[in-house]
N, C-alpha and C. Protein backbone atom coordinates (compact mmCIF):
# COMPACT_ATOMS: atom_id res chain seq x y z
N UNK A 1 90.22 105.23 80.26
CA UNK A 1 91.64 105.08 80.48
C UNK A 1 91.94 103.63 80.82
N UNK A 2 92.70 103.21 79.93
CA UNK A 2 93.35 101.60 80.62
C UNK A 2 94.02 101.56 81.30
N UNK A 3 93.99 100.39 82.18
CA UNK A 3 95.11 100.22 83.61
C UNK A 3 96.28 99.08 82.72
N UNK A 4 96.97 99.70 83.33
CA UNK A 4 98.32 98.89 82.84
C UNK A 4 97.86 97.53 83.42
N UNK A 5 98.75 96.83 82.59
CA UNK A 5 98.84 95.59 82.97
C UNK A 5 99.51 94.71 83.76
N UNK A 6 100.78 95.44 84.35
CA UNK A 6 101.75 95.09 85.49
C UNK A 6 100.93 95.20 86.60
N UNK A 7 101.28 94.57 87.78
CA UNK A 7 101.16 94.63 88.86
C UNK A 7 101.00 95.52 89.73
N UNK A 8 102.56 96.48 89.04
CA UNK A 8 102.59 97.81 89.98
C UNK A 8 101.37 98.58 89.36
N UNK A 9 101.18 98.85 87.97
CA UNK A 9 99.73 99.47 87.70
C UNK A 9 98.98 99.37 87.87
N UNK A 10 98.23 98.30 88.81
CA UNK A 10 97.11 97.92 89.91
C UNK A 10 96.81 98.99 91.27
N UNK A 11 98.16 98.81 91.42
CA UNK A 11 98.63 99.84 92.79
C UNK A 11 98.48 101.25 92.62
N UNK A 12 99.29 102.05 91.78
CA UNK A 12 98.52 103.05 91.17
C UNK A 12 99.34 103.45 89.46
N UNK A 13 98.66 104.55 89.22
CA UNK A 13 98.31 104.25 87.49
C UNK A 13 99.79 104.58 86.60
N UNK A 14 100.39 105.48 87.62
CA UNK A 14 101.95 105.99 87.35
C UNK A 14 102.68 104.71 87.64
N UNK A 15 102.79 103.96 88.29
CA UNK A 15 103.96 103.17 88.28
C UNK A 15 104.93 102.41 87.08
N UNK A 16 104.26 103.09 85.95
CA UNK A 16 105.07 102.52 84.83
C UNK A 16 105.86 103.85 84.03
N UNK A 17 105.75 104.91 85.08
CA UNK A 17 106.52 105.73 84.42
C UNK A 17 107.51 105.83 85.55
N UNK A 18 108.89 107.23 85.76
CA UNK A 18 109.90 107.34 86.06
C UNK A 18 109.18 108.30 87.51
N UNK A 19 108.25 108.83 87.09
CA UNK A 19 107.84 110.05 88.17
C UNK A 19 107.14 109.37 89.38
N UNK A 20 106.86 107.77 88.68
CA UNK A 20 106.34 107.42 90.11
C UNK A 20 107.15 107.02 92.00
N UNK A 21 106.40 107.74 92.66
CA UNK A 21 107.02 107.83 94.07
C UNK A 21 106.30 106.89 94.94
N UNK A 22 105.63 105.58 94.22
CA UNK A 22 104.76 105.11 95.53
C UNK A 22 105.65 103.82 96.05
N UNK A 23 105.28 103.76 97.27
CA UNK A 23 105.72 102.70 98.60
C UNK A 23 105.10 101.50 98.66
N UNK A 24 104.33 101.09 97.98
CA UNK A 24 103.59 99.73 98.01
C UNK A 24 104.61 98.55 98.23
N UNK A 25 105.63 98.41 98.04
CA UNK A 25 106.58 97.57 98.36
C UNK A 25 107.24 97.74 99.97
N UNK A 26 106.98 98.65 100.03
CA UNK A 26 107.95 99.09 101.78
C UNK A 26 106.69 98.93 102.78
N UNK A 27 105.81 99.21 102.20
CA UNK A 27 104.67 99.35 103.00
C UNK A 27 104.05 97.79 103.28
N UNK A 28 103.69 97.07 102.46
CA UNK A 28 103.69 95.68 102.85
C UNK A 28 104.71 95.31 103.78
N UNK A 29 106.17 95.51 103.52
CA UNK A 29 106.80 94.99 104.12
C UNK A 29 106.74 95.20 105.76
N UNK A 30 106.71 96.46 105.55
CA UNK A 30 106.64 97.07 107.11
C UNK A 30 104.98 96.59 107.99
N UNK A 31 104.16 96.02 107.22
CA UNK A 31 103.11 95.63 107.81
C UNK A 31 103.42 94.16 107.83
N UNK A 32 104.10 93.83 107.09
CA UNK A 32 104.67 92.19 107.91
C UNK A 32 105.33 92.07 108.99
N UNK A 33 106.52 93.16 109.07
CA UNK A 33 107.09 93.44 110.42
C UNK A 33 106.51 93.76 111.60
N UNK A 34 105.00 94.60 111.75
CA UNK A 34 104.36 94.97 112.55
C UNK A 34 103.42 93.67 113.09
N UNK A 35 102.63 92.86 111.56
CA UNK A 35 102.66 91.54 112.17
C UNK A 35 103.45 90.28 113.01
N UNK A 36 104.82 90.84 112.65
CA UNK A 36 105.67 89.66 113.45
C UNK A 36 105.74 90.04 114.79
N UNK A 37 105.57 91.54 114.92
CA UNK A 37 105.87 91.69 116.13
C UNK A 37 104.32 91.76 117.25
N UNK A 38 103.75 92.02 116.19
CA UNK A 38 102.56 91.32 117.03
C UNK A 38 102.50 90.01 117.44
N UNK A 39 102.85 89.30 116.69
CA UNK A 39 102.62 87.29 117.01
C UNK A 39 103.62 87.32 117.65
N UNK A 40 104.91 88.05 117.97
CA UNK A 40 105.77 88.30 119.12
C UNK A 40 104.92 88.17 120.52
N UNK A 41 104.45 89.03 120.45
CA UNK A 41 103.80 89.63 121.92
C UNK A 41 102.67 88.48 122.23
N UNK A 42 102.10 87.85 121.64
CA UNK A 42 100.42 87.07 121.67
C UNK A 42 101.63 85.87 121.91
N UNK A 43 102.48 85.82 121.18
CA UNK A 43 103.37 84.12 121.67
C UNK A 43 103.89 84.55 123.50
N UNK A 44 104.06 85.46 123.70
CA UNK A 44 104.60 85.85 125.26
C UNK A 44 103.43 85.92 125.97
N UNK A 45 102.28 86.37 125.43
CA UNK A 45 100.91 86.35 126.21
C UNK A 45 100.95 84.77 127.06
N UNK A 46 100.61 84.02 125.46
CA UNK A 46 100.46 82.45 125.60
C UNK A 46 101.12 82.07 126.46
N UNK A 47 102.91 82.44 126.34
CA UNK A 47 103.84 81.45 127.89
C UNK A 47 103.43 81.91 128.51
N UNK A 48 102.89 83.09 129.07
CA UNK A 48 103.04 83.21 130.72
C UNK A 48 101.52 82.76 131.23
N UNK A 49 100.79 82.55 129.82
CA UNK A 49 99.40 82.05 130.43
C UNK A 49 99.20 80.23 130.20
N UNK A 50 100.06 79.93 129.80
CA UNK A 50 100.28 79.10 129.89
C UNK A 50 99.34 78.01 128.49
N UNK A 51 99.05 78.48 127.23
CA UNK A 51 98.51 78.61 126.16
C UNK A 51 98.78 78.01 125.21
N UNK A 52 100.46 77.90 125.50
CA UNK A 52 101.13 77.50 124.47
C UNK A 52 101.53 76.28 124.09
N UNK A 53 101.04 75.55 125.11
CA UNK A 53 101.30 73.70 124.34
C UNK A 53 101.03 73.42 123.05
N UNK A 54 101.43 73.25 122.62
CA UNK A 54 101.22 72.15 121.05
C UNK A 54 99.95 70.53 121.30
N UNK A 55 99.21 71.25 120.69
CA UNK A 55 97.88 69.65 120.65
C UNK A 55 98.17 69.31 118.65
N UNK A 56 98.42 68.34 118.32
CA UNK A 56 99.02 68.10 116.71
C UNK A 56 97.42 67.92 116.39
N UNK A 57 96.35 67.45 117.08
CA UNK A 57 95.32 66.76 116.24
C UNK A 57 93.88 68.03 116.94
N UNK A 58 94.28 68.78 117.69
CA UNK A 58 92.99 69.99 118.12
C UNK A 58 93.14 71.53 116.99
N UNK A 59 92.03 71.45 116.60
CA UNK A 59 91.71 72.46 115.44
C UNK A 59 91.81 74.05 116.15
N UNK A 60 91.49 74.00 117.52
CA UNK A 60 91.66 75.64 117.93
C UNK A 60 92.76 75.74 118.95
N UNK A 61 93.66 74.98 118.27
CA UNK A 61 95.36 75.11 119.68
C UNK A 61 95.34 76.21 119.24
N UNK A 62 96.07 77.23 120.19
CA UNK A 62 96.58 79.01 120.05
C UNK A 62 97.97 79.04 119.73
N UNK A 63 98.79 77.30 119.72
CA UNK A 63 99.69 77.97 119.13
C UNK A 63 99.68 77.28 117.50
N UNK A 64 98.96 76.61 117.30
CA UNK A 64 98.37 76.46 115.93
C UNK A 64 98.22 77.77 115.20
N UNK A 65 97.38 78.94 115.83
CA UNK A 65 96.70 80.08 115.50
C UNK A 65 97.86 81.22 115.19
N UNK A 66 99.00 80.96 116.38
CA UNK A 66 99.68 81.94 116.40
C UNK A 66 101.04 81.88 115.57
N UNK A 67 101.11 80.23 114.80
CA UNK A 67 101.95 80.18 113.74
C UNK A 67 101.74 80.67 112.65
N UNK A 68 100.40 80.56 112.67
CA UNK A 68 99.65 81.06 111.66
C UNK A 68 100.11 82.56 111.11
N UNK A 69 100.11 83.38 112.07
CA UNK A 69 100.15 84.68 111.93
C UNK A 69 101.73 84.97 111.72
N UNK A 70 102.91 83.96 112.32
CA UNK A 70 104.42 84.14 112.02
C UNK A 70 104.29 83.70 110.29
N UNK A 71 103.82 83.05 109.96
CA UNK A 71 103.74 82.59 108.54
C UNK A 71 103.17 83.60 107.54
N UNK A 72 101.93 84.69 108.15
CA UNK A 72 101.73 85.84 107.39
C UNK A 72 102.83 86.57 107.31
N UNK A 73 103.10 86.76 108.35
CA UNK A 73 103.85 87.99 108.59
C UNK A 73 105.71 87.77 107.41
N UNK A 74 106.35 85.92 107.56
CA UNK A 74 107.12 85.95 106.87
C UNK A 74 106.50 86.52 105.28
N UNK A 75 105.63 85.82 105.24
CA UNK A 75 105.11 85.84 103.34
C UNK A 75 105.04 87.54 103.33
N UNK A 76 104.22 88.13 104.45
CA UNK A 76 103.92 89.78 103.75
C UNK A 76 105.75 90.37 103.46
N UNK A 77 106.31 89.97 104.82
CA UNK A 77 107.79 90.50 104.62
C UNK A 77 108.57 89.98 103.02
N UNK A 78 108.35 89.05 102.55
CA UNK A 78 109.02 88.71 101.92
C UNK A 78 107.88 89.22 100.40
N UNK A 79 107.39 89.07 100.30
CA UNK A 79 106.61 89.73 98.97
C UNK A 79 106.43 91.34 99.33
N UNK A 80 106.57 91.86 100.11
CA UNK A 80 107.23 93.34 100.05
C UNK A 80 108.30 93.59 99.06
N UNK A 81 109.30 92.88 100.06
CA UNK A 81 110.96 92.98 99.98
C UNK A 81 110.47 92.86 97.92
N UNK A 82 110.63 91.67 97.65
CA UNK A 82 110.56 91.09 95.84
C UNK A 82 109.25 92.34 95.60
N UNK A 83 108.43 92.97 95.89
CA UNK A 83 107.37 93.36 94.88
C UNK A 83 108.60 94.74 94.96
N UNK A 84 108.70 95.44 96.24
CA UNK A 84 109.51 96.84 95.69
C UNK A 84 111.02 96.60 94.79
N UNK A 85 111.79 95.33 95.00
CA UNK A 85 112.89 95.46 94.06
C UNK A 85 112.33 95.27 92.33
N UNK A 86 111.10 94.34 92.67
CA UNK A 86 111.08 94.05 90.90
C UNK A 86 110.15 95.59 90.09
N UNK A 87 109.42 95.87 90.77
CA UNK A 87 108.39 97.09 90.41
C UNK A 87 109.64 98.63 90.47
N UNK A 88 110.05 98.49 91.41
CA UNK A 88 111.10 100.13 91.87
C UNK A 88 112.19 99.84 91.45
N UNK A 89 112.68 98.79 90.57
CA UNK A 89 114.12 98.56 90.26
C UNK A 89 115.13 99.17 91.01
N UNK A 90 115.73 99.88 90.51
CA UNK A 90 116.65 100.57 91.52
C UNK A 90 116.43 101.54 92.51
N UNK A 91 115.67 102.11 92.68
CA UNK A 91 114.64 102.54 93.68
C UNK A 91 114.17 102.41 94.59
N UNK A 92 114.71 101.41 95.01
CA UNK A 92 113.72 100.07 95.78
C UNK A 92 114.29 100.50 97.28
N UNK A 93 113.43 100.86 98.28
CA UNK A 93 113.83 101.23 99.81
C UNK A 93 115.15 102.55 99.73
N UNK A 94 114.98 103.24 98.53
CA UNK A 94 116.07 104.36 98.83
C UNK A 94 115.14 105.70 99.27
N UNK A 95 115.76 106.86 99.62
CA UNK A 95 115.09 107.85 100.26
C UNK A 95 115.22 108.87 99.07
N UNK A 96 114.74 110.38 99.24
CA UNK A 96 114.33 111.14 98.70
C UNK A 96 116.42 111.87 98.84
N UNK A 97 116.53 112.60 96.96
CA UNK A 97 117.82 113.17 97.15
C UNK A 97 118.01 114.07 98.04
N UNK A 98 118.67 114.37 99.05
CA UNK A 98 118.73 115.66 99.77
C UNK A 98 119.21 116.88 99.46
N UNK A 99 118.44 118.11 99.34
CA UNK A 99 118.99 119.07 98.61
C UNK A 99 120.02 120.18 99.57
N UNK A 100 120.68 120.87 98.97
CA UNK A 100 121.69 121.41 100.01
C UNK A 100 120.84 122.22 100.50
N UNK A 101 121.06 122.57 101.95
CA UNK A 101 120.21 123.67 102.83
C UNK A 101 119.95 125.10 102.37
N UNK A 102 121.41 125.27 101.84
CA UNK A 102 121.47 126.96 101.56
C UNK A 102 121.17 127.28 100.24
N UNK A 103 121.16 126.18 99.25
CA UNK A 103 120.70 126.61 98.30
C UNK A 103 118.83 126.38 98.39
N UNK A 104 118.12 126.09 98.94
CA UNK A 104 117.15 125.69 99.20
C UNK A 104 116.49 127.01 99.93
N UNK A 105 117.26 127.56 100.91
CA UNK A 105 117.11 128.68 101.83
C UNK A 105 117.06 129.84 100.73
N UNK A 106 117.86 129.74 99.91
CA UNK A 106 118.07 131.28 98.84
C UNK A 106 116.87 131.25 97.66
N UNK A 107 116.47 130.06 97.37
CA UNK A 107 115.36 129.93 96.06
C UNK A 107 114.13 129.93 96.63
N UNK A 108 113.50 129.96 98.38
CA UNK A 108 112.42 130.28 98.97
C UNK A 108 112.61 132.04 98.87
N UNK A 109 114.18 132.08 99.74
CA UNK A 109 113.95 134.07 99.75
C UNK A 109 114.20 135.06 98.96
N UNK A 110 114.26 133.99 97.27
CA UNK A 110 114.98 135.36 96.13
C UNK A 110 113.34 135.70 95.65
N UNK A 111 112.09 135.24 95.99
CA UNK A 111 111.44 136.36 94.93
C UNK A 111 110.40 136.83 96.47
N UNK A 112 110.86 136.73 97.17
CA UNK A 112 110.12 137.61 98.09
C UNK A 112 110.69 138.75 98.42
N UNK A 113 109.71 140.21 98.93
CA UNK A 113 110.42 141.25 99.13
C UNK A 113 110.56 140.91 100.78
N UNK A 114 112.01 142.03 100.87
CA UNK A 114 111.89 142.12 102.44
C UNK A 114 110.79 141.72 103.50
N UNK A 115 111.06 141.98 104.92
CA UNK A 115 110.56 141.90 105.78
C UNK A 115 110.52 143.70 106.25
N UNK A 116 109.16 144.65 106.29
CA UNK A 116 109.41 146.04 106.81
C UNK A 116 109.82 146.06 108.05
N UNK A 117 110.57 147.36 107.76
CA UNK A 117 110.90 147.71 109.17
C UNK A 117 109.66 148.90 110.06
N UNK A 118 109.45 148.37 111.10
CA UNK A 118 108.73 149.28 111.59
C UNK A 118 109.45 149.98 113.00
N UNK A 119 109.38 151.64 112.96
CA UNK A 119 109.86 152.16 114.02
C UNK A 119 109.07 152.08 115.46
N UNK A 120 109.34 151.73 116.15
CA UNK A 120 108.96 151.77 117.63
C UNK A 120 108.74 153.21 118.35
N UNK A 121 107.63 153.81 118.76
CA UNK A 121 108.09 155.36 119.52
C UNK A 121 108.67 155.40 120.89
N UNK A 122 109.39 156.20 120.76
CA UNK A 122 110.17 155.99 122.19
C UNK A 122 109.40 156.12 123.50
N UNK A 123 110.07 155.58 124.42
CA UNK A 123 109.28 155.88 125.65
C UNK A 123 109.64 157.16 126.16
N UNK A 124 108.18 157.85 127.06
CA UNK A 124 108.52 158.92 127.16
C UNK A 124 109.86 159.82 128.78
């Protein structure tokens, strides 16, 4: 079987048809967000420990390290965002149609039979 040749067909093998449902675009994104908010927290570590000076010419400054990780985190956010609009075209971060409740409720209970009734004996 050949793999498509797009991008999204890397990701998985449907993405060049209509039936495909995958998240590879939201999902990066949301792991860039989880990175930012990590280099959030490690940049608040640093102030209160006092970490965070800027050295321009030292190879292991932490806040050298910890730009580092705001700079992943923009690129993952932003090649999310562009991989799900260009791959999901219109698709892109929308949710599943919602179906009405009651018609949903009646097409689970039309091919089942009842629930029996069972008699209780009285007390004596």
């Amino acid at each position: 079987m050949a793999k498509s040749m797009t991008p999204g067909g890397f990701c998985c093998p449907e993405c060049d048809t209509e039936q495909c449902n995958c998240r590879c675009g939201e999902s990066i994104c949301l792991i860039g967000v989880f990175i930012f908010i990590a280099a959030c927290l490690f940049w608040l570590l640093g102030e209160a420990l006092g970490w965070n000076e800027y050295r321009p010419n030292a190879d292991d400054s932490f806040h050298q390290f910890n730009i580092w990780w705001f700079q992943l985190s923009g690129v993952l956010t932003a090649v999310g965002i562009v991989y799900a609009i260009i791959f999901r075209r219109g698709s892109a971060f929308s949710r599943e149609p919602q179906e009405d409740a009651a018609e949903t409720e009646d097409a689970k209970t039309a091919g089942q039979a009842p629930t029996p009734y069972m008699m209780l004996s009285g007390e004596p």
